[in-house]
PDB file of N, CA and C in Angstrom:
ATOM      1  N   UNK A   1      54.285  74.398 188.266  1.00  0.00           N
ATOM      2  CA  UNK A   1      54.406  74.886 186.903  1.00  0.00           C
ATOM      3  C   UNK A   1      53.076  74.767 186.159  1.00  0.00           C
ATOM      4  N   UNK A   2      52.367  73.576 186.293  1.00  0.00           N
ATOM      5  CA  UNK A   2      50.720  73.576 185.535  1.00  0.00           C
ATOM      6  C   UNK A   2      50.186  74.604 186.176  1.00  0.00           C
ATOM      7  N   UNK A   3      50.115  74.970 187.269  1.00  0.00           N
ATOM      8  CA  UNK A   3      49.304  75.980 188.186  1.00  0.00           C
ATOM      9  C   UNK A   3      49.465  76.967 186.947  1.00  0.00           C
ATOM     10  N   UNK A   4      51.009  77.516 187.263  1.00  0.00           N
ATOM     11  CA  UNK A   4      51.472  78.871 186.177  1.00  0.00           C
ATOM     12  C   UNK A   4      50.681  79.243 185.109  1.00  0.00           C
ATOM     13  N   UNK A   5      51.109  77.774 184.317  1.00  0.00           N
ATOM     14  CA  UNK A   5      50.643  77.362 182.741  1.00  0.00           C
ATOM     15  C   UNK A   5      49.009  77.645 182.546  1.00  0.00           C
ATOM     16  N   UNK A   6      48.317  76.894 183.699  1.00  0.00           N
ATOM     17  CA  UNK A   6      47.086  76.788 183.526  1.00  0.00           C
ATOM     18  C   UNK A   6      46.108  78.652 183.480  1.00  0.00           C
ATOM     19  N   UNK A   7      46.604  79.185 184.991  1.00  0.00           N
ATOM     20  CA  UNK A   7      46.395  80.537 185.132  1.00  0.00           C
ATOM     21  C   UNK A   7      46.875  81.317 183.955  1.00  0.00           C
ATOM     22  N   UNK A   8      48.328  81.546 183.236  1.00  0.00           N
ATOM     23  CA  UNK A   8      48.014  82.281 182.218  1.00  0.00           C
ATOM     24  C   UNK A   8      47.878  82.265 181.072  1.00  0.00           C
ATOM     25  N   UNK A   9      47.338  80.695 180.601  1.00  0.00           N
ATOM     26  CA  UNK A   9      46.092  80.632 180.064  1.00  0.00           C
ATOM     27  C   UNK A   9      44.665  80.938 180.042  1.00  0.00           C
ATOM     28  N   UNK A  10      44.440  81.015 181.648  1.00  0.00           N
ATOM     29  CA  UNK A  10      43.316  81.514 181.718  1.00  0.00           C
ATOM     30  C   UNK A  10      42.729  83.449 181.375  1.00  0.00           C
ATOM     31  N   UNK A  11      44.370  83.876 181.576  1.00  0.00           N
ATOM     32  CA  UNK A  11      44.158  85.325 181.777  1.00  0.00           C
ATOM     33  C   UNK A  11      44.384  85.781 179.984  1.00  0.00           C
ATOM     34  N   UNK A  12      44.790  84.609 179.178  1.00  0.00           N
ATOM     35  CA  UNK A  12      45.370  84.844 177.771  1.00  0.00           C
ATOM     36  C   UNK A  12      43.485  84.910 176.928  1.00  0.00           C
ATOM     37  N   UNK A  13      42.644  83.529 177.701  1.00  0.00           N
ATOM     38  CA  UNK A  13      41.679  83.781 177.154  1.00  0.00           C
ATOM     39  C   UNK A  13      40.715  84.720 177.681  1.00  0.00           C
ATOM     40  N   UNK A  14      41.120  85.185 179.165  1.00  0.00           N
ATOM     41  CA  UNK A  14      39.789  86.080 179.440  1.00  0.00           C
ATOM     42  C   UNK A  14      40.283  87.320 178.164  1.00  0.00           C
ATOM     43  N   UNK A  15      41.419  87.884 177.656  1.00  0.00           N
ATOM     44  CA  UNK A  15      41.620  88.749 177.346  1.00  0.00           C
ATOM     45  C   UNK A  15      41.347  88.947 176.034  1.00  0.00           C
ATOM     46  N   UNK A  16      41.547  87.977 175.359  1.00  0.00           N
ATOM     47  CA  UNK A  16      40.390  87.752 174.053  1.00  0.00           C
ATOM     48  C   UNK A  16      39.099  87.817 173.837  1.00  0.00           C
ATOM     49  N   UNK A  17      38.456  87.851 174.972  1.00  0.00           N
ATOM     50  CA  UNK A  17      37.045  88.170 175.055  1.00  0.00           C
ATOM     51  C   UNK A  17      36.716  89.428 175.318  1.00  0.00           C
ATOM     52  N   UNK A  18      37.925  90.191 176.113  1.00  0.00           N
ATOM     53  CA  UNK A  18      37.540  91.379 176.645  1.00  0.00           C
ATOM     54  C   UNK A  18      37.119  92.285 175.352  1.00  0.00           C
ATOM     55  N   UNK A  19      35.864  93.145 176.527  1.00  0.00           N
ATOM     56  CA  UNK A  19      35.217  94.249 175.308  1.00  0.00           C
ATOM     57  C   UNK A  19      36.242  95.073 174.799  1.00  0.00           C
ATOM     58  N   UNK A  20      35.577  95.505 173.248  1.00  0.00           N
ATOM     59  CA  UNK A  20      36.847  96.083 172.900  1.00  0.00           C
ATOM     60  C   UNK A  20      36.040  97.386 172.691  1.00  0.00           C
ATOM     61  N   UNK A  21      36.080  98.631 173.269  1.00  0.00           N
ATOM     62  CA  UNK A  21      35.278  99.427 172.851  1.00  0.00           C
ATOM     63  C   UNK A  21      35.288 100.114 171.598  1.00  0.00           C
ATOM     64  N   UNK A  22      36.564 100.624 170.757  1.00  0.00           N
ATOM     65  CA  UNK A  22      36.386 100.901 169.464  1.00  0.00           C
ATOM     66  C   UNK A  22      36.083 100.005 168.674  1.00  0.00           C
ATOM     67  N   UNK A  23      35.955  98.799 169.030  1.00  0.00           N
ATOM     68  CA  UNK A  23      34.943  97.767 168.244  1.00  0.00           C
ATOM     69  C   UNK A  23      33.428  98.155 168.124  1.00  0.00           C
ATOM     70  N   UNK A  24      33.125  97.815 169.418  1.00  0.00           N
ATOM     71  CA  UNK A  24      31.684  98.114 169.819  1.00  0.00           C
ATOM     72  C   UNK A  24      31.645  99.641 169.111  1.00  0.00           C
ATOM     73  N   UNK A  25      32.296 100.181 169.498  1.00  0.00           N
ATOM     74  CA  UNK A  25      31.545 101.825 168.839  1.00  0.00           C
ATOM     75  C   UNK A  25      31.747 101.942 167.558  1.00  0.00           C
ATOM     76  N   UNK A  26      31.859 100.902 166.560  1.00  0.00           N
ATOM     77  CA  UNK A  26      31.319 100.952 165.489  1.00  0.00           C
ATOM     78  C   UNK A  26      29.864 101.041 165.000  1.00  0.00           C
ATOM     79  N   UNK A  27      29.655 100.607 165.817  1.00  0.00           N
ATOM     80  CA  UNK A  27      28.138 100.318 165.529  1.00  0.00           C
ATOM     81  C   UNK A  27      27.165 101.506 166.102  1.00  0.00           C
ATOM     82  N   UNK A  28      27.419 102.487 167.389  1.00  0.00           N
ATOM     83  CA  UNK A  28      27.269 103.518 167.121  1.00  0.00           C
ATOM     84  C   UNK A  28      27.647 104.647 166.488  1.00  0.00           C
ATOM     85  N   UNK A  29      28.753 104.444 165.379  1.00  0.00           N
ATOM     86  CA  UNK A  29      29.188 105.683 164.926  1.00  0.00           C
ATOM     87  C   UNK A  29      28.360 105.901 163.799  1.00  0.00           C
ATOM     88  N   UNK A  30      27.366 105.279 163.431  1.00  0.00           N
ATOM     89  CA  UNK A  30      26.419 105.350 162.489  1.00  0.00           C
ATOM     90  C   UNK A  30      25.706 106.267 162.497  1.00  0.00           C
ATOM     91  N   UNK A  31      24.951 106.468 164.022  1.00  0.00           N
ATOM     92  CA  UNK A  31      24.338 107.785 163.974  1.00  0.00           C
ATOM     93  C   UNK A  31      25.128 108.974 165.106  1.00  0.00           C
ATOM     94  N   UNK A  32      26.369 108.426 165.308  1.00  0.00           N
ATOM     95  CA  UNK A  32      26.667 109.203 166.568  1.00  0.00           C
ATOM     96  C   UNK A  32      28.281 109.925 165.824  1.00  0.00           C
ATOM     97  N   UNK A  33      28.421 109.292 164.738  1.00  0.00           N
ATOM     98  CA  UNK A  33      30.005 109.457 163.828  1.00  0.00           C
ATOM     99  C   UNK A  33      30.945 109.079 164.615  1.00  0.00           C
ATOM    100  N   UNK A  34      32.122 109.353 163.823  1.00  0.00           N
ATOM    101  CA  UNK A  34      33.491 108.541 163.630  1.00  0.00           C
ATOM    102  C   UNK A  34      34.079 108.867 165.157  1.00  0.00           C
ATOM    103  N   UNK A  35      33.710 110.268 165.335  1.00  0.00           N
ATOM    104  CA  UNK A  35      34.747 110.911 166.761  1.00  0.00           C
ATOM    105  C   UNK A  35      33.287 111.406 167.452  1.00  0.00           C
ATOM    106  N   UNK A  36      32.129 110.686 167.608  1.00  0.00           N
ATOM    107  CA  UNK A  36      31.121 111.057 168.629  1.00  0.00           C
ATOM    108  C   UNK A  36      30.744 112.827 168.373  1.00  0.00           C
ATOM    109  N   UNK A  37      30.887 112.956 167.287  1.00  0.00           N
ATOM    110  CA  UNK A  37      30.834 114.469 166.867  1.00  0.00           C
ATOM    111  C   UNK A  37      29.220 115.264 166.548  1.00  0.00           C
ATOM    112  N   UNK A  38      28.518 114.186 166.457  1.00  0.00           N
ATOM    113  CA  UNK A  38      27.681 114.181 165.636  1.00  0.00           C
ATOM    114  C   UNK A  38      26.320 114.232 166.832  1.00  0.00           C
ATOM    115  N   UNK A  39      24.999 114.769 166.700  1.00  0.00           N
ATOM    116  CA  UNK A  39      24.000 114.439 167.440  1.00  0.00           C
ATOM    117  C   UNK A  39      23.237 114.012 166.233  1.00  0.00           C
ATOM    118  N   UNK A  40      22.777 112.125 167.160  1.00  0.00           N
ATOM    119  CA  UNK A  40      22.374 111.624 166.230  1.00  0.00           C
ATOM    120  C   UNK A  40      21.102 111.755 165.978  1.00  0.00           C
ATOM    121  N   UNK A  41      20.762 111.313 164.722  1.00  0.00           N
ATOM    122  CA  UNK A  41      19.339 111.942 164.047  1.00  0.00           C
ATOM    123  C   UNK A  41      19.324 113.053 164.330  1.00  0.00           C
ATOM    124  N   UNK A  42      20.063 114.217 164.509  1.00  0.00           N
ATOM    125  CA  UNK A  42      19.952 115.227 164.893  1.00  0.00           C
ATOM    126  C   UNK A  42      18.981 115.597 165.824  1.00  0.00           C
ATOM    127  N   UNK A  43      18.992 114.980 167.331  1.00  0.00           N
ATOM    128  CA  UNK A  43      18.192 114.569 168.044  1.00  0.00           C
ATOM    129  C   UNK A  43      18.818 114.706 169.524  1.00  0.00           C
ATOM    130  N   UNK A  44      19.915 114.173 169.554  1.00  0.00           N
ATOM    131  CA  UNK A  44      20.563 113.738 171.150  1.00  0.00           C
ATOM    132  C   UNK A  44      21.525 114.986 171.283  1.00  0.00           C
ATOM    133  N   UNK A  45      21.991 114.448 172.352  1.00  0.00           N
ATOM    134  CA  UNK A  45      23.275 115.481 172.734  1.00  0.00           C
ATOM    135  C   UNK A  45      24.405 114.512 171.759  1.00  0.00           C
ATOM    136  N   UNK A  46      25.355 115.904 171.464  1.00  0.00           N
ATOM    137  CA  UNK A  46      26.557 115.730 170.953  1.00  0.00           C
ATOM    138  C   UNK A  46      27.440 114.842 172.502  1.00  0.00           C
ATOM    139  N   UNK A  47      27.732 113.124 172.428  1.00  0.00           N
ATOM    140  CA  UNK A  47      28.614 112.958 173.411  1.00  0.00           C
ATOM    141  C   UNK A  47      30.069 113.151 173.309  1.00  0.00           C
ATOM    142  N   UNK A  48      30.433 113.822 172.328  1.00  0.00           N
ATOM    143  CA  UNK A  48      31.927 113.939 172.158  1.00  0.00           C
ATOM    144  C   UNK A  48      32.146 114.871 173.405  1.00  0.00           C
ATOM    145  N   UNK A  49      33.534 114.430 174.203  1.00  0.00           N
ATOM    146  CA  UNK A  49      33.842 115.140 175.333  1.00  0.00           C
ATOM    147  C   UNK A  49      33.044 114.830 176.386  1.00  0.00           C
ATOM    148  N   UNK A  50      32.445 113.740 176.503  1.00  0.00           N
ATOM    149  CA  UNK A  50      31.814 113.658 177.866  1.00  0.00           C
ATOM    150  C   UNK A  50      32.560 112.844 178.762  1.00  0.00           C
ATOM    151  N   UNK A  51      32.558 112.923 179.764  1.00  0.00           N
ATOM    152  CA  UNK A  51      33.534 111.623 180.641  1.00  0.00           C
ATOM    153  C   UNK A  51      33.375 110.472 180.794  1.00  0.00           C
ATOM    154  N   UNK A  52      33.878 109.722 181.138  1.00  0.00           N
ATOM    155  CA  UNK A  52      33.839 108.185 180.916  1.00  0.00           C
ATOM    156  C   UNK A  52      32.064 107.638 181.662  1.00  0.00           C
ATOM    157  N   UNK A  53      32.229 108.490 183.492  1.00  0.00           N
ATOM    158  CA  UNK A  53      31.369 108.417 184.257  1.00  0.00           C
ATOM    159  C   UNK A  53      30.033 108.359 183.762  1.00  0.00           C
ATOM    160  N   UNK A  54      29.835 110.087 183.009  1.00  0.00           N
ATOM    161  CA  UNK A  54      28.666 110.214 182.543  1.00  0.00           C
ATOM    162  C   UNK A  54      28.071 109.375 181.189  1.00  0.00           C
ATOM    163  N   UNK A  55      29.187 108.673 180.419  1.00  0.00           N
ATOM    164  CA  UNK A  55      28.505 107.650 179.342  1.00  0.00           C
ATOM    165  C   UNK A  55      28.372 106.348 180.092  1.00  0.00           C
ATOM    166  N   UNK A  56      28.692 105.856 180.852  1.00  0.00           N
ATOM    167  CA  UNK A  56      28.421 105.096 182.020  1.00  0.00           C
ATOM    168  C   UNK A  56      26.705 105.016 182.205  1.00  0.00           C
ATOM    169  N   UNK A  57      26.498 105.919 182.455  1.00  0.00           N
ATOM    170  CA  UNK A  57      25.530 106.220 183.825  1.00  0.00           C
ATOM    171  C   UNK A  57      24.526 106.343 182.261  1.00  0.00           C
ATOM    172  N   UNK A  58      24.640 107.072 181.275  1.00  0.00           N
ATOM    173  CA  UNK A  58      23.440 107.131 180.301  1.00  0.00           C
ATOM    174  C   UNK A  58      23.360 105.662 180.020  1.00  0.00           C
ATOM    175  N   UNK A  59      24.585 105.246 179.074  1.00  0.00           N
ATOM    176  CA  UNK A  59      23.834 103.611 178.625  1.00  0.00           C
ATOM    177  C   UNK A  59      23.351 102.843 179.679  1.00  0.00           C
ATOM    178  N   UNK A  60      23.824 103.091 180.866  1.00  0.00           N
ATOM    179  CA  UNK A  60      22.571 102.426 182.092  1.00  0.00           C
ATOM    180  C   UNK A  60      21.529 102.484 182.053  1.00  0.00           C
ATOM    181  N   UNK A  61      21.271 103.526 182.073  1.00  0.00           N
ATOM    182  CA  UNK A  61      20.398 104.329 182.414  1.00  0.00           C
ATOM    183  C   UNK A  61      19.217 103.966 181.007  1.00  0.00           C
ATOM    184  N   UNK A  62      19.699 103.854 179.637  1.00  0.00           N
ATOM    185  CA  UNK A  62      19.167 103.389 178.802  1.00  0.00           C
ATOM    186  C   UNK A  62      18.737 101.902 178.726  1.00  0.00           C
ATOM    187  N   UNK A  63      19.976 101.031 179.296  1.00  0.00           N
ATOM    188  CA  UNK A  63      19.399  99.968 179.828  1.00  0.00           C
ATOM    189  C   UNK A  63      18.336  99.735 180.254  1.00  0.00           C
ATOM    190  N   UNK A  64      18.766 100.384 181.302  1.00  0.00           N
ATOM    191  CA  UNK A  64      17.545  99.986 182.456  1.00  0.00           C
ATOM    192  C   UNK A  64      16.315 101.304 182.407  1.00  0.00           C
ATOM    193  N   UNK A  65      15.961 101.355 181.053  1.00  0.00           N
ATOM    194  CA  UNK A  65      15.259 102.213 180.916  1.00  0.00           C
ATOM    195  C   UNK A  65      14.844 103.639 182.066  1.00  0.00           C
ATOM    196  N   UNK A  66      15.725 104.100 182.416  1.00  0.00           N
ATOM    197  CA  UNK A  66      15.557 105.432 183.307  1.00  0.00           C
ATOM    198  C   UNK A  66      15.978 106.439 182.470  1.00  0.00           C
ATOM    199  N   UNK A  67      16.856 106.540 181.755  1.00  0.00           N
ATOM    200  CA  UNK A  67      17.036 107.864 180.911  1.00  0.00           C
ATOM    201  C   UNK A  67      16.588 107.720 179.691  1.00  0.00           C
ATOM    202  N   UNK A  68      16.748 108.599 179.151  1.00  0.00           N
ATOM    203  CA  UNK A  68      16.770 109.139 177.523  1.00  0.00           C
ATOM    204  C   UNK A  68      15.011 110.305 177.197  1.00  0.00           C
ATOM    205  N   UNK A  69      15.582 110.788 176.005  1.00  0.00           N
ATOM    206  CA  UNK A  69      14.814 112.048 175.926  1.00  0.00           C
ATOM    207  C   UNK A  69      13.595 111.121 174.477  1.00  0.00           C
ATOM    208  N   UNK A  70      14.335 111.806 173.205  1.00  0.00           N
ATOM    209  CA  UNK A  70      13.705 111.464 172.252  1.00  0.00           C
ATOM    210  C   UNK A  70      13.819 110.487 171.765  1.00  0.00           C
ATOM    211  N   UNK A  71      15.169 110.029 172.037  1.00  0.00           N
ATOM    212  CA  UNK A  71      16.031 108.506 171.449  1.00  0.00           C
ATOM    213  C   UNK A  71      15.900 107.435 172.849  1.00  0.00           C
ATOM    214  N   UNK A  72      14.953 107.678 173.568  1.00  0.00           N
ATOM    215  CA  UNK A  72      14.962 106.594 174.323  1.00  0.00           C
ATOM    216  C   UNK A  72      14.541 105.018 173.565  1.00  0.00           C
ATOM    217  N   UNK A  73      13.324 104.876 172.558  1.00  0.00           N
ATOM    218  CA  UNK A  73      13.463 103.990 172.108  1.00  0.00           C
ATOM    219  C   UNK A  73      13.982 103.686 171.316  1.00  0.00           C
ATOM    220  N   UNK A  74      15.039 104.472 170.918  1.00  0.00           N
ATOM    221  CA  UNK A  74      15.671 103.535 169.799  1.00  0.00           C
ATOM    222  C   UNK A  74      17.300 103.314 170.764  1.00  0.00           C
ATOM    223  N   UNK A  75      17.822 103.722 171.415  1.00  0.00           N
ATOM    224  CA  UNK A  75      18.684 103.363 172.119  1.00  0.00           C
ATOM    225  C   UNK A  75      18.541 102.320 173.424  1.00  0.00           C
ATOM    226  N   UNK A  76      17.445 102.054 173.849  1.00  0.00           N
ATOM    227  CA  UNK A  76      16.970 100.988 174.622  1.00  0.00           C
ATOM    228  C   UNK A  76      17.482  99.893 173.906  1.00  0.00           C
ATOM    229  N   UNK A  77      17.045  99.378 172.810  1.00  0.00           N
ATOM    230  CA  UNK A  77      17.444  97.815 172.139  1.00  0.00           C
ATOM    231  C   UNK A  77      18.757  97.879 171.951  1.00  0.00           C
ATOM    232  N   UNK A  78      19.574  99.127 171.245  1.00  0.00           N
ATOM    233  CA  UNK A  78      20.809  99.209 171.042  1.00  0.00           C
ATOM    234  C   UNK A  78      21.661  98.965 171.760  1.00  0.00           C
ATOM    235  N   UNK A  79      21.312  99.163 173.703  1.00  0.00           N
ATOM    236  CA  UNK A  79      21.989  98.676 174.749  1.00  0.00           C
ATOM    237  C   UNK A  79      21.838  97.561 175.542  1.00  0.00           C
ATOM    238  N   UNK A  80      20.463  96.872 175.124  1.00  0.00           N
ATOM    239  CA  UNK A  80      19.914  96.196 176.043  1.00  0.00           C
ATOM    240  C   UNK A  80      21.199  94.980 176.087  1.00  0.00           C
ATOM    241  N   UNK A  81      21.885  94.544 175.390  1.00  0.00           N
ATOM    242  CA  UNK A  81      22.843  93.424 175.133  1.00  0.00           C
ATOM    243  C   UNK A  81      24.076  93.784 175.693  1.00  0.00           C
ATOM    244  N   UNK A  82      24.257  94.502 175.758  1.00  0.00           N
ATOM    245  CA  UNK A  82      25.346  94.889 176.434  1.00  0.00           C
ATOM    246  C   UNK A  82      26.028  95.075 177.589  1.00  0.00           C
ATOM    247  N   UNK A  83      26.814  94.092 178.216  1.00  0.00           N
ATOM    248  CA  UNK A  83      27.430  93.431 179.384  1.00  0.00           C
ATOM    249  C   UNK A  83      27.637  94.990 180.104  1.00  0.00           C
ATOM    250  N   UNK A  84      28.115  94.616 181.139  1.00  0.00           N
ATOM    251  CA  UNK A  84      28.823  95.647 182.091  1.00  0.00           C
ATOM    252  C   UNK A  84      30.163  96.149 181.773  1.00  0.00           C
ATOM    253  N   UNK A  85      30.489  95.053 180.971  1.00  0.00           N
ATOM    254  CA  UNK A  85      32.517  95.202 180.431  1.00  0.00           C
ATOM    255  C   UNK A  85      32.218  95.319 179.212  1.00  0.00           C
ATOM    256  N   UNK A  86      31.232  95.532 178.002  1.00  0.00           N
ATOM    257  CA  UNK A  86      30.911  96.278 177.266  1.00  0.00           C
ATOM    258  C   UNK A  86      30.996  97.883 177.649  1.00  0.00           C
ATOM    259  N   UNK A  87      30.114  98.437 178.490  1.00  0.00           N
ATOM    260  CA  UNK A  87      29.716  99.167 179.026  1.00  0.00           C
ATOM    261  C   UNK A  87      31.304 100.072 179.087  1.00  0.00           C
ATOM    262  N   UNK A  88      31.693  99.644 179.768  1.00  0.00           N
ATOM    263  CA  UNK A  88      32.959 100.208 180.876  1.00  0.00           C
ATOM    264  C   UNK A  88      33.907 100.426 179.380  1.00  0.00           C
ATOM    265  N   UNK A  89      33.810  99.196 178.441  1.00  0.00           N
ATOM    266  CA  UNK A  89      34.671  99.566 177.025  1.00  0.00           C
ATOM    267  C   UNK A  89      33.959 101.131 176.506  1.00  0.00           C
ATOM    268  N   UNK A  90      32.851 100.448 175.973  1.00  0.00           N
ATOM    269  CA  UNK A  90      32.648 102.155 175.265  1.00  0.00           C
ATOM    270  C   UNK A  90      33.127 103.295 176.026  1.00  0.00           C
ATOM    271  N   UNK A  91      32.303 103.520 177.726  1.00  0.00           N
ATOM    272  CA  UNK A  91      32.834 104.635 177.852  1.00  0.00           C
ATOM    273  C   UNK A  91      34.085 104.943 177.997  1.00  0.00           C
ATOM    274  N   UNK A  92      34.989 104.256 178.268  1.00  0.00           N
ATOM    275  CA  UNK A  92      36.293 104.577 178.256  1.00  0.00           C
ATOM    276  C   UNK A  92      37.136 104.906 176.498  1.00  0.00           C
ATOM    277  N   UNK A  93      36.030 104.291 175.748  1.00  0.00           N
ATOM    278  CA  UNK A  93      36.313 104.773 174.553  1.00  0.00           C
ATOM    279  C   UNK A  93      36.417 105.955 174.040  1.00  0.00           C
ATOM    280  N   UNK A  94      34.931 106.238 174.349  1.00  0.00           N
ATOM    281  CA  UNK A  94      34.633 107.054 173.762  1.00  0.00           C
ATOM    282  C   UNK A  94      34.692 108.593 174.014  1.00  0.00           C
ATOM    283  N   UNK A  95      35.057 108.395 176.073  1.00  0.00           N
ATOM    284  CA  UNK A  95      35.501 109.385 176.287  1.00  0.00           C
ATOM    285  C   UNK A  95      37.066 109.840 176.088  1.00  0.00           C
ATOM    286  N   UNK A  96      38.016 109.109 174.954  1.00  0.00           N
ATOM    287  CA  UNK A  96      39.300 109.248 174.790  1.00  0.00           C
ATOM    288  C   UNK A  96      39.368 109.467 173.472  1.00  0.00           C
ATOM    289  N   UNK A  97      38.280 109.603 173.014  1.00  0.00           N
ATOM    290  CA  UNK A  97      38.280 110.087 171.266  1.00  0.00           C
ATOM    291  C   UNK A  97      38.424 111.732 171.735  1.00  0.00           C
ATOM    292  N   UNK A  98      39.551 112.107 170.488  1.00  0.00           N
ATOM    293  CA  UNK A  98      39.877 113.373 170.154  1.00  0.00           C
ATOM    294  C   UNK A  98      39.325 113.804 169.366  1.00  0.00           C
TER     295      UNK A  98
END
Protein backbone atom coordinates (compact mmCIF):
# COMPACT_ATOMS: atom_id res chain seq x y z
CA UNK A 1 0.00 0.00 0.00
CA UNK A 2 3.03 2.74 0.69
CA UNK A 3 4.41 1.50 -2.69
CA UNK A 4 0.73 2.65 -4.18
CA UNK A 5 0.60 5.78 -1.95
CA UNK A 6 4.12 6.71 -2.56
CA UNK A 7 3.97 6.24 -6.67
CA UNK A 8 0.81 8.26 -6.97
CA UNK A 9 2.17 10.78 -5.28
CA UNK A 10 4.85 10.82 -7.30
CA UNK A 11 2.77 10.96 -10.60
CA UNK A 12 0.33 13.77 -8.63
CA UNK A 13 3.58 15.90 -8.40
CA UNK A 14 5.24 15.19 -11.69
CA UNK A 15 1.89 16.54 -13.03
CA UNK A 16 1.98 19.82 -11.42
CA UNK A 17 5.04 20.62 -12.96
CA UNK A 18 4.09 19.51 -16.26
CA UNK A 19 4.46 22.22 -19.07
CA UNK A 20 1.46 23.81 -19.61
CA UNK A 21 1.54 25.13 -23.06
CA UNK A 22 -1.28 27.76 -23.10
CA UNK A 23 0.59 29.01 -20.21
CA UNK A 24 3.84 29.26 -21.84
CA UNK A 25 2.21 30.76 -24.98
CA UNK A 26 1.38 33.62 -23.21
CA UNK A 27 4.31 35.01 -23.44
CA UNK A 28 4.51 34.55 -27.09
CA UNK A 29 1.23 35.87 -27.92
CA UNK A 30 2.71 39.25 -27.56
CA UNK A 31 4.16 39.34 -30.78
CA UNK A 32 2.72 36.21 -32.29
CA UNK A 33 -1.28 37.02 -30.84
CA UNK A 34 -3.95 35.38 -29.05
CA UNK A 35 -4.63 32.45 -31.87
CA UNK A 36 -0.88 32.59 -33.49
CA UNK A 37 -2.59 34.78 -36.16
CA UNK A 38 -0.32 37.31 -36.31
CA UNK A 39 3.40 37.55 -38.03
CA UNK A 40 5.31 38.93 -35.49
CA UNK A 41 6.88 42.31 -35.88
CA UNK A 42 5.50 41.80 -39.00
CA UNK A 43 8.48 39.82 -39.81
CA UNK A 44 8.03 35.87 -39.40
CA UNK A 45 5.74 33.48 -40.79
CA UNK A 46 2.18 33.49 -39.65
CA UNK A 47 2.44 29.95 -37.33
CA UNK A 48 -1.21 29.60 -37.01
CA UNK A 49 -1.99 26.13 -38.60
CA UNK A 50 1.26 24.68 -38.53
CA UNK A 51 1.66 21.14 -37.08
CA UNK A 52 2.77 20.22 -33.93
CA UNK A 53 6.10 18.54 -35.79
CA UNK A 54 7.03 21.60 -37.60
CA UNK A 55 6.83 24.04 -34.31
CA UNK A 56 8.90 21.36 -32.80
CA UNK A 57 11.64 21.36 -35.12
CA UNK A 58 11.66 25.55 -35.41
CA UNK A 59 11.95 26.26 -31.56
CA UNK A 60 14.82 23.68 -31.85
CA UNK A 61 16.09 24.73 -34.25
CA UNK A 62 16.03 28.30 -32.59
CA UNK A 63 17.49 26.76 -29.71
CA UNK A 64 20.09 25.38 -31.00
CA UNK A 65 20.59 28.15 -33.15
CA UNK A 66 20.11 26.45 -36.76
CA UNK A 67 17.03 28.19 -37.88
CA UNK A 68 15.44 31.45 -38.08
CA UNK A 69 15.38 34.22 -40.76
CA UNK A 70 15.07 37.83 -39.38
CA UNK A 71 13.87 36.95 -35.83
CA UNK A 72 16.61 34.68 -35.23
CA UNK A 73 17.94 36.90 -32.54
CA UNK A 74 15.33 37.77 -30.86
CA UNK A 75 13.78 34.30 -30.64
CA UNK A 76 17.08 32.58 -29.66
CA UNK A 77 16.85 34.01 -25.87
CA UNK A 78 13.08 33.57 -25.97
CA UNK A 79 13.76 29.71 -26.31
CA UNK A 80 16.92 29.20 -24.96
CA UNK A 81 15.11 28.15 -21.39
CA UNK A 82 12.98 26.06 -22.50
CA UNK A 83 12.94 22.29 -21.54
CA UNK A 84 12.04 19.63 -24.05
CA UNK A 85 8.43 19.23 -22.20
CA UNK A 86 8.13 22.90 -22.63
CA UNK A 87 8.78 22.41 -26.12
CA UNK A 88 6.41 19.42 -26.82
CA UNK A 89 3.67 21.83 -24.62
CA UNK A 90 3.72 24.73 -26.97
CA UNK A 91 3.69 22.79 -29.99
CA UNK A 92 0.96 20.78 -29.18
CA UNK A 93 -0.60 24.00 -28.23
CA UNK A 94 -0.33 25.84 -30.50
CA UNK A 95 -0.91 23.61 -33.19
CA UNK A 96 -4.65 23.07 -31.65
CA UNK A 97 -5.50 26.74 -31.60
CA UNK A 98 -8.49 27.45 -33.87
Amino acid sequence: MKKVLFLASLVWATSIFAADGETLFKTCATCHGAKAEKAALNKSQIIAGWDAAKITAALNGYKDGTYGGPLKGTMTPQVKNLSADDIKALATYISSIK
